[in-house]
C-alpha atoms as a PDB file:
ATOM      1  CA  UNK A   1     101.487 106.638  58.407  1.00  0.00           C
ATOM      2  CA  UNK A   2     101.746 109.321  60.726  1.00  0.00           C
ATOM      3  CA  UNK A   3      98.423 109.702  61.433  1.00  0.00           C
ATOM      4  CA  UNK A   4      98.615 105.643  62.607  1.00  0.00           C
ATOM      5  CA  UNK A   5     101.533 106.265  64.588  1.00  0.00           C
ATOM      6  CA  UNK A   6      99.425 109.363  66.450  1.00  0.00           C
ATOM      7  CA  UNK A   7      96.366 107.092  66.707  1.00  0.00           C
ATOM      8  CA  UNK A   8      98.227 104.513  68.562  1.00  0.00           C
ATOM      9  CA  UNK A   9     100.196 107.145  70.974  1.00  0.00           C
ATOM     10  CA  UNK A  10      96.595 108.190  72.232  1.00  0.00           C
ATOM     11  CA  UNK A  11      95.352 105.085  72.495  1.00  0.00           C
ATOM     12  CA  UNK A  12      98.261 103.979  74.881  1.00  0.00           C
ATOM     13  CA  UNK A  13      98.066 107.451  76.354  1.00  0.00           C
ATOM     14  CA  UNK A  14      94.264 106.532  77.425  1.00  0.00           C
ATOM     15  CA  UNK A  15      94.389 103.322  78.448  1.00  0.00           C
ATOM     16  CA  UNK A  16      97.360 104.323  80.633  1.00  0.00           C
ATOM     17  CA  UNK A  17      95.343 107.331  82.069  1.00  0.00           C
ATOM     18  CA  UNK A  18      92.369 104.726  82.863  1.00  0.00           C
ATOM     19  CA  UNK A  19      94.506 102.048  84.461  1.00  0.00           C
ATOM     20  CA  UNK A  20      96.260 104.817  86.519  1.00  0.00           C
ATOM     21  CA  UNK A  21      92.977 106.603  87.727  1.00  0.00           C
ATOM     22  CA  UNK A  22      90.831 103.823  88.956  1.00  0.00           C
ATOM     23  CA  UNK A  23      90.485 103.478  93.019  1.00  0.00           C
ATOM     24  CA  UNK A  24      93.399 101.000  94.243  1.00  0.00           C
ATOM     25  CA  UNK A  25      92.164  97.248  95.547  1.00  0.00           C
ATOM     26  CA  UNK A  26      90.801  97.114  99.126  1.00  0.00           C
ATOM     27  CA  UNK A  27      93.605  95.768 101.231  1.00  0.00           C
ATOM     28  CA  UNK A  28      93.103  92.298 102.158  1.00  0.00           C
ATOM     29  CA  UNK A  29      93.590  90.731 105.644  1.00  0.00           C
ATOM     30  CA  UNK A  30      96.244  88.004 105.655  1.00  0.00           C
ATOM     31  CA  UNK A  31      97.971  86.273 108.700  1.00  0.00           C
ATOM     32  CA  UNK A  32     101.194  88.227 108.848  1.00  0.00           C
ATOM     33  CA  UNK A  33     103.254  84.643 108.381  1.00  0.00           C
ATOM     34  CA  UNK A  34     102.180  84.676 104.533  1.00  0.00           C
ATOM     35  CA  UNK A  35     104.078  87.883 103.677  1.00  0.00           C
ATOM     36  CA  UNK A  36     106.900  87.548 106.331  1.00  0.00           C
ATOM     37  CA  UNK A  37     109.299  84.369 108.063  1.00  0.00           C
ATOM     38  CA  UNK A  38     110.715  85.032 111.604  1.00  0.00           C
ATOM     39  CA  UNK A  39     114.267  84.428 111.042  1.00  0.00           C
ATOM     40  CA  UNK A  40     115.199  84.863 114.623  1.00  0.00           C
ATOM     41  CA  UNK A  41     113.835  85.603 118.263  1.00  0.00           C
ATOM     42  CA  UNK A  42     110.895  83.682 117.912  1.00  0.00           C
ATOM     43  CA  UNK A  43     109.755  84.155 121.639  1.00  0.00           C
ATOM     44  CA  UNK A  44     109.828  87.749 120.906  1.00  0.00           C
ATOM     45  CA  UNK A  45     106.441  87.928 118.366  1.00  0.00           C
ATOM     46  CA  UNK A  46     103.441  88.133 119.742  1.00  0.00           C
ATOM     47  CA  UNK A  47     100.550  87.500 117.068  1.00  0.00           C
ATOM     48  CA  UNK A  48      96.711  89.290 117.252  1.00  0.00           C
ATOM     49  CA  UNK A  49      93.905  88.912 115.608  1.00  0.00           C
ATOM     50  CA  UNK A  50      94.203  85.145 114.080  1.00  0.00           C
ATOM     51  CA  UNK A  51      98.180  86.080 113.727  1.00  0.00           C
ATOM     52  CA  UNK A  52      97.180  88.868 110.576  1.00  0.00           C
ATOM     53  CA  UNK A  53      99.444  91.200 113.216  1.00  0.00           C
ATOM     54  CA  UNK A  54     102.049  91.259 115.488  1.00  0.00           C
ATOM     55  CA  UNK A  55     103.526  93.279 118.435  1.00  0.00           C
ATOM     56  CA  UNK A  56     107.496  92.643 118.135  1.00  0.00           C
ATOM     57  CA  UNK A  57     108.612  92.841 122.272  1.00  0.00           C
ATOM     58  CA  UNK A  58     111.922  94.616 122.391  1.00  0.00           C
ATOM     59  CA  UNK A  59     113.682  94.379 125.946  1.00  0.00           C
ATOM     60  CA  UNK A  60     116.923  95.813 127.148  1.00  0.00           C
ATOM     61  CA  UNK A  61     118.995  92.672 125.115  1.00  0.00           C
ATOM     62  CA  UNK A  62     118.013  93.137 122.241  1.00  0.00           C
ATOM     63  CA  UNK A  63     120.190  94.676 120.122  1.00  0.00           C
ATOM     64  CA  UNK A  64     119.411  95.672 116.602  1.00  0.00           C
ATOM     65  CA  UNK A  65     122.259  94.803 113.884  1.00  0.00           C
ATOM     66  CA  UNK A  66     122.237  97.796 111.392  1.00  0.00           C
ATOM     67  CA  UNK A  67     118.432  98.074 111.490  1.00  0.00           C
ATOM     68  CA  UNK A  68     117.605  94.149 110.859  1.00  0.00           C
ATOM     69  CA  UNK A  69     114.112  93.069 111.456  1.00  0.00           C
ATOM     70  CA  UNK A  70     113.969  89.414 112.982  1.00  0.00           C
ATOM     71  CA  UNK A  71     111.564  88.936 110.393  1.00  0.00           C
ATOM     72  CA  UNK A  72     111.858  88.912 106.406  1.00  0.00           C
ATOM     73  CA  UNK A  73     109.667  89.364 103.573  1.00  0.00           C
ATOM     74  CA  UNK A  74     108.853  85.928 101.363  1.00  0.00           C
END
């Protein structure tokens, strides 16, 4: 029984080690309105590159409310 019990720990153990050690995914390009929603100041994104990023324009009214984003993850 115990040698079944020690079996199975190094089996987990290796398949664990595997998963952790191959290369991560290539990231993927995706318009930057599939992750995120502009909640407010809409005039202030500009979009690049087919809208996959943004520049966020900050002028001298905007004023950031305990480090909120105008934007927000889905």
């Amino acid at each position: 029984m115990a040698s079944h019990t020690w079996i199975l720990t190094l089996g987990l153990f290796l398949m664990v080690s595997a998963t952790m050690a191959t290369a991560p995914r290539k990231p993927v390009d995706v318009p930057f309105g599939r992750n995120y929603v502009p909640t407010w100041a809409f005039d202030h994104i500009k979009y690049f590159n087919g809208g996959s990023e943004i520049q966020l324009h900050l002028d001298k009214y905007w004023v950031p409310i305990k480090g909120i984003l105008p934007v927000r993850p889905l």
